[in-house]
N, C-alpha and C. Protein backbone atom coordinates (compact mmCIF):
# COMPACT_ATOMS: atom_id res chain seq x y z
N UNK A 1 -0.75 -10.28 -23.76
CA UNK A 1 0.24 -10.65 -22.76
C UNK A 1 0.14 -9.71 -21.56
N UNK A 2 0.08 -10.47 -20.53
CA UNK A 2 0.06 -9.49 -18.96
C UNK A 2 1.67 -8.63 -18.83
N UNK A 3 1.75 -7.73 -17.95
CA UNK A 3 2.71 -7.48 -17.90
C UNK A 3 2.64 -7.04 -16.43
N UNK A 4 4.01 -6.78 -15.68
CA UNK A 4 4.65 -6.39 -14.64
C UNK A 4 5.36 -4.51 -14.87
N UNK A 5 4.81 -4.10 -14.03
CA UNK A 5 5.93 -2.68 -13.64
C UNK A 5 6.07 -2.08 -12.41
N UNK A 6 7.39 -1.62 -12.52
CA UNK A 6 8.35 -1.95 -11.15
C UNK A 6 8.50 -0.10 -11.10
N UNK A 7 8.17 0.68 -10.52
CA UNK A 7 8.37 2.19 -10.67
C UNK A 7 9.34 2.23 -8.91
N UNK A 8 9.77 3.67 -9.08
CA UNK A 8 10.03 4.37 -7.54
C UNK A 8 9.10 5.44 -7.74
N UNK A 9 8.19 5.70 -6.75
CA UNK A 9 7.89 6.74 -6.49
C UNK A 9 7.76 8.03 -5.10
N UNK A 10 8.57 9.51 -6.10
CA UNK A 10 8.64 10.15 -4.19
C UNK A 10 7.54 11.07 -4.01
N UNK A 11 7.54 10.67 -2.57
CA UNK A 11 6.41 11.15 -1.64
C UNK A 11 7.37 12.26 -0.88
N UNK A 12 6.89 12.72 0.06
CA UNK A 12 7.06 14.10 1.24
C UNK A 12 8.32 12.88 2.31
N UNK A 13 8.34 12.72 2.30
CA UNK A 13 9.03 11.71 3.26
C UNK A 13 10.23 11.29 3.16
N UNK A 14 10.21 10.55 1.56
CA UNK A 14 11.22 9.59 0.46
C UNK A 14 10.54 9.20 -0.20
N UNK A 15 10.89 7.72 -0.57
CA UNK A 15 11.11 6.94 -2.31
C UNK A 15 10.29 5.62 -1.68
N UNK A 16 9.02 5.69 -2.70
CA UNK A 16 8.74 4.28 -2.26
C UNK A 16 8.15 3.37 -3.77
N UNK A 17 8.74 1.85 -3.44
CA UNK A 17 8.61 1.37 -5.02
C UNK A 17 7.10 0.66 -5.32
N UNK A 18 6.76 1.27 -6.48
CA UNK A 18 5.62 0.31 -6.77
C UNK A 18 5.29 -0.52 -7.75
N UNK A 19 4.71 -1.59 -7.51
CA UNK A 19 4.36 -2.43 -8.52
C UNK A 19 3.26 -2.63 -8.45
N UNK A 20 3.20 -3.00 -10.19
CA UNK A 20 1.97 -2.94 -11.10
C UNK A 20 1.65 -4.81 -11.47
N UNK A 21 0.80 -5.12 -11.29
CA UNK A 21 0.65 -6.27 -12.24
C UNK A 21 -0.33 -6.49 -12.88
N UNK A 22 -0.65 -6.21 -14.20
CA UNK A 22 -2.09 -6.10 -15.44
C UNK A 22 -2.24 -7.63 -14.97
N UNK A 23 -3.03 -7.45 -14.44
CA UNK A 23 -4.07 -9.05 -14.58
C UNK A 23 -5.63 -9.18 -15.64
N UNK A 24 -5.33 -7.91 -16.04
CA UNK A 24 -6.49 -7.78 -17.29
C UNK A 24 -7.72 -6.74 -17.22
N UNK A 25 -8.41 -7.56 -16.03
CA UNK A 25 -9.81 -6.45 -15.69
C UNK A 25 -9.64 -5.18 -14.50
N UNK A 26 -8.24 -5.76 -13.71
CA UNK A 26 -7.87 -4.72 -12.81
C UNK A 26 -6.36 -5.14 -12.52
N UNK A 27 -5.44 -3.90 -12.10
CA UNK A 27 -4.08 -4.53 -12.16
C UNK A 27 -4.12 -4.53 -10.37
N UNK A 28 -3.06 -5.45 -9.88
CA UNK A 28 -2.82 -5.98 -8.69
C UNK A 28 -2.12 -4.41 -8.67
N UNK A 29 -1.71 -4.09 -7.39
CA UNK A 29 -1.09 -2.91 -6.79
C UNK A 29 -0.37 -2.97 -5.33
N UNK A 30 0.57 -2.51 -5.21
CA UNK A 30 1.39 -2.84 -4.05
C UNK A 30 2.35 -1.33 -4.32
N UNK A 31 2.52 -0.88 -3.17
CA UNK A 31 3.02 0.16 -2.76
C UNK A 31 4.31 0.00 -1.68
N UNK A 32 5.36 -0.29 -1.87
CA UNK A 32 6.28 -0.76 -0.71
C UNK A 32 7.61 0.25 -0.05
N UNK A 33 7.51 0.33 1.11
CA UNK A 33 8.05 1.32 1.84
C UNK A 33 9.25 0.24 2.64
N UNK A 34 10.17 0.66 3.10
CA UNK A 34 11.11 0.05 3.86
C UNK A 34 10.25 -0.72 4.93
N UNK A 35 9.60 0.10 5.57
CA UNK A 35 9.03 -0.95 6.99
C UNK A 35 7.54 -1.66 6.98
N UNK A 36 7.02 -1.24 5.12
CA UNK A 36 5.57 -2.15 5.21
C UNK A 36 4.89 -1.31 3.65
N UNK A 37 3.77 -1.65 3.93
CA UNK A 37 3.22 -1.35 2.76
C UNK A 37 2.11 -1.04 2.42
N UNK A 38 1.38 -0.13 1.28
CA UNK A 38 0.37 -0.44 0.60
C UNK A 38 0.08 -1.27 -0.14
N UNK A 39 -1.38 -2.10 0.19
CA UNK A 39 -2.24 -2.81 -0.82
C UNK A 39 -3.10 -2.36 -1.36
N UNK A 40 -4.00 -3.42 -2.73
CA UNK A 40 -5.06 -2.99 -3.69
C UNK A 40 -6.22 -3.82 -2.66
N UNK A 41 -7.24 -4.09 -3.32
CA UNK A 41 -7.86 -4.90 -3.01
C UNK A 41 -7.81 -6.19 -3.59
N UNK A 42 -6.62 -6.63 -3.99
CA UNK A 42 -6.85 -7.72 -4.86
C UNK A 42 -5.93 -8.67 -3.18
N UNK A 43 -5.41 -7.85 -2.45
CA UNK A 43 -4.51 -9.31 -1.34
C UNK A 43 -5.10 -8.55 0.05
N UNK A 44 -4.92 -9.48 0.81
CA UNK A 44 -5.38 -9.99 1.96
C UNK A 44 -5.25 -9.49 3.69
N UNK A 45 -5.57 -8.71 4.42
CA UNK A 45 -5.17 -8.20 5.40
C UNK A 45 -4.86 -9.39 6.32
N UNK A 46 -5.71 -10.20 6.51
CA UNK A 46 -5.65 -11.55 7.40
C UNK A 46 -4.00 -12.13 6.98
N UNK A 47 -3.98 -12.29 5.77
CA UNK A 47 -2.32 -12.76 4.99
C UNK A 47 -1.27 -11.81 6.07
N UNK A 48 -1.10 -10.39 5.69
CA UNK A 48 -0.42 -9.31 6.26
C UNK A 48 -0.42 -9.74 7.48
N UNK A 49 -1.23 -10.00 8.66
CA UNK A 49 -1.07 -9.78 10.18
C UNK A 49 -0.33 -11.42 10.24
N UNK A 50 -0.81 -12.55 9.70
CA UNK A 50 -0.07 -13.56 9.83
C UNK A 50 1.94 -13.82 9.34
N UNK A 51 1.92 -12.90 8.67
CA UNK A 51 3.25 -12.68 8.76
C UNK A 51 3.71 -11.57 9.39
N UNK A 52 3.04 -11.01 10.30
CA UNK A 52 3.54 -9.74 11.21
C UNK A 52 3.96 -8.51 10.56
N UNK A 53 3.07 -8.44 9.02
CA UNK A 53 3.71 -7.31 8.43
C UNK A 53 2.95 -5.95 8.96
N UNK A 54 3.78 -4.68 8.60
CA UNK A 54 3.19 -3.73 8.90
C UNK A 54 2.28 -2.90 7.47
N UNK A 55 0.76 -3.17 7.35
CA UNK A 55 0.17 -3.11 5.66
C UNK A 55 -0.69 -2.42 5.66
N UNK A 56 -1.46 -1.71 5.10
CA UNK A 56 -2.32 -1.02 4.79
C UNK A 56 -3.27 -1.55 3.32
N UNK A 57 -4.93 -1.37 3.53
CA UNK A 57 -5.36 -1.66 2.08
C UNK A 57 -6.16 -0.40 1.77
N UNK A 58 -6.07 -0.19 0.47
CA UNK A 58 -6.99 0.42 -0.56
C UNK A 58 -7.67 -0.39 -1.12
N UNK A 59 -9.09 -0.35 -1.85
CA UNK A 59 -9.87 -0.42 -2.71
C UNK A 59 -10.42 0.57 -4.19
N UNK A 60 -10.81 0.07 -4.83
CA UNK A 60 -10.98 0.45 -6.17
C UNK A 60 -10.29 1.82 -6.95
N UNK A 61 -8.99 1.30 -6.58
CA UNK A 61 -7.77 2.01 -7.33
C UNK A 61 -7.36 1.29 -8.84
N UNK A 62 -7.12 1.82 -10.00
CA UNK A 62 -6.35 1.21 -10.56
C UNK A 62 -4.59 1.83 -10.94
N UNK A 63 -4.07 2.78 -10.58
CA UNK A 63 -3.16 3.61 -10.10
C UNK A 63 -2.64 3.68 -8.85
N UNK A 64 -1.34 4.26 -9.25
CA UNK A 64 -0.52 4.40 -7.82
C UNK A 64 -1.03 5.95 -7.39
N UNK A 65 -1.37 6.78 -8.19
CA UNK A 65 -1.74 7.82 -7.88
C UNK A 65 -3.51 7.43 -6.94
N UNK A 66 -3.99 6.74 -7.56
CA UNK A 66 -4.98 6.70 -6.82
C UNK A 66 -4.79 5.86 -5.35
N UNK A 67 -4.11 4.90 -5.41
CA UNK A 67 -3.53 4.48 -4.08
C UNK A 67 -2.97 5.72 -3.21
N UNK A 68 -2.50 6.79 -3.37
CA UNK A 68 -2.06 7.88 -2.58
C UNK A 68 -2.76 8.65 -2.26
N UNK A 69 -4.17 8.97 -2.92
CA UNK A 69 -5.34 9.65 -2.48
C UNK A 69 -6.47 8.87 -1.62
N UNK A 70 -5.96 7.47 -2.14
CA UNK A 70 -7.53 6.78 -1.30
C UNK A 70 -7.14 6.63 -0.05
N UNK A 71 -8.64 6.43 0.76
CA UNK A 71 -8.44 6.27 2.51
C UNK A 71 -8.29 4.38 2.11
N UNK A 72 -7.22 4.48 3.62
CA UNK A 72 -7.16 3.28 4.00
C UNK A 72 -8.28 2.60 4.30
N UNK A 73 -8.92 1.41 4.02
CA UNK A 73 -9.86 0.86 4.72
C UNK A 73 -9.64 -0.50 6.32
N UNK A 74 -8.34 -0.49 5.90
CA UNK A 74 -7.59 -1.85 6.47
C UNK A 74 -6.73 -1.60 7.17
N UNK A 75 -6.07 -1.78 8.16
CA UNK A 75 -4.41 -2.09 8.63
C UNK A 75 -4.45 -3.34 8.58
N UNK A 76 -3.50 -3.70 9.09
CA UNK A 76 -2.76 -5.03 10.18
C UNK A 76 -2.60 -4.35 11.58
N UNK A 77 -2.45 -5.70 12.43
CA UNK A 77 -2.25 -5.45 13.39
C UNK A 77 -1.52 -4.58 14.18
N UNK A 78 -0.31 -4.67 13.31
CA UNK A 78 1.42 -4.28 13.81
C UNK A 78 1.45 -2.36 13.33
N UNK A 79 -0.05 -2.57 12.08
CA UNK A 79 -0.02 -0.99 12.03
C UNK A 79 -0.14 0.11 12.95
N UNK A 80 -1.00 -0.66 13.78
CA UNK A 80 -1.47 -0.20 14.87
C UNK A 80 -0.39 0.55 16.00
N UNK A 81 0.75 -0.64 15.91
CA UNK A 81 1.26 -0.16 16.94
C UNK A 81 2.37 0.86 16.56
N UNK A 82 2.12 1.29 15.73
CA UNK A 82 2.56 2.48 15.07
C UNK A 82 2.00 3.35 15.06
N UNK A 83 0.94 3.88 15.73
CA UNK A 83 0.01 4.82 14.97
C UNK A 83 -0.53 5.02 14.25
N UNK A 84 -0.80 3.94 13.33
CA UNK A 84 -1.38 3.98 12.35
C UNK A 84 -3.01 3.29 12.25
N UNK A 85 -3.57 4.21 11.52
CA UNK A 85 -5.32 4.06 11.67
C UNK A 85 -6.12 3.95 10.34
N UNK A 86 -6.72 3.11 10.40
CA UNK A 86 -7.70 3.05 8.73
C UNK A 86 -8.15 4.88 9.16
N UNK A 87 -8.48 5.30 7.66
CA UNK A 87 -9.14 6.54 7.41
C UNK A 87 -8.10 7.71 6.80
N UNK A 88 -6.77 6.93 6.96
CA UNK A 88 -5.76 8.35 6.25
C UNK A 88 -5.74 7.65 5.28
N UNK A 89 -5.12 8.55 4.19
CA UNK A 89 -4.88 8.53 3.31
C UNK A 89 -3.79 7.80 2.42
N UNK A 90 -3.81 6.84 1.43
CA UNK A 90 -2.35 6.08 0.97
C UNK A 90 -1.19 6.81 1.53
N UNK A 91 -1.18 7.96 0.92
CA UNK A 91 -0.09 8.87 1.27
C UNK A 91 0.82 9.12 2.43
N UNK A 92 -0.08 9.36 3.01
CA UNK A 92 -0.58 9.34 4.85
C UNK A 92 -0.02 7.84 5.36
N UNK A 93 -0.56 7.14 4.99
CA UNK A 93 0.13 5.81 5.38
C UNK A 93 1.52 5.97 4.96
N UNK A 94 1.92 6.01 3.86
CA UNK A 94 3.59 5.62 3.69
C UNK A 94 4.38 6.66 4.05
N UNK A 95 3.95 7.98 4.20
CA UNK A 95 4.77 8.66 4.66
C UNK A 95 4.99 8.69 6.29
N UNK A 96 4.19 7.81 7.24
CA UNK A 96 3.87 7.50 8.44
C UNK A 96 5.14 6.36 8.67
N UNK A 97 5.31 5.32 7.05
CA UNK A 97 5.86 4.13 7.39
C UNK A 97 7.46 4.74 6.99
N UNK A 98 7.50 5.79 6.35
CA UNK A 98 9.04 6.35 6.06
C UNK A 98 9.62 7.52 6.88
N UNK A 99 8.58 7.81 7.97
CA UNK A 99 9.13 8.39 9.17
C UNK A 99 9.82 7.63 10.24
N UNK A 100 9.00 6.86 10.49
CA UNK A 100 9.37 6.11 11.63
C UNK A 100 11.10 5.64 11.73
């Protein structure tokens, strides 16, 4: 049976929640901050800018801990106009999105 988990986790900044979803060979990952978010590689940057979100992606994480060490490879658009740049770090990203 797959399962779902729903954590808070704090960073330098605040509290940001994450979810887990075991899809078997790799779990989905999402990192969510009040004004946007971390992704895995399992969803879509093109998705993110079409709903004007403010997102960030990681690749070959299976952890939230590893989502906080890996470099961004991705924004959205709207990251941008934040200051925000592929090459920092998960971390770096959400604590960027819990300043603002």
């Amino acid at each position: 049976m797959k399962k779902m988990n729903i954590t808070q986790i704090d960073i330098e900044n605040g509290k940001v929640q994450g979810y887990l979803i075991d899809l078997g060979k790799a779990p989905l990952l999402i990192l969510k901050a009040d004004r946007g978010y971390l992704m895995c590689g399992y969803l879509n940057i093109n998705a993110a800018n079409s709903l004007g979100d403010i997102a960030g992606r990681v690749t070959s994480v299976r952890t939230f801990d590893d989502m906080l060490n890996a470099k961004v490879i991705e924004i959205s658009d709207n990251s941008l106009k934040i200051g925000l740049h592929v090459g920092v770090t998960g971390r770096e990203f959400l604590n960027k999105l819990l300043d603002c």
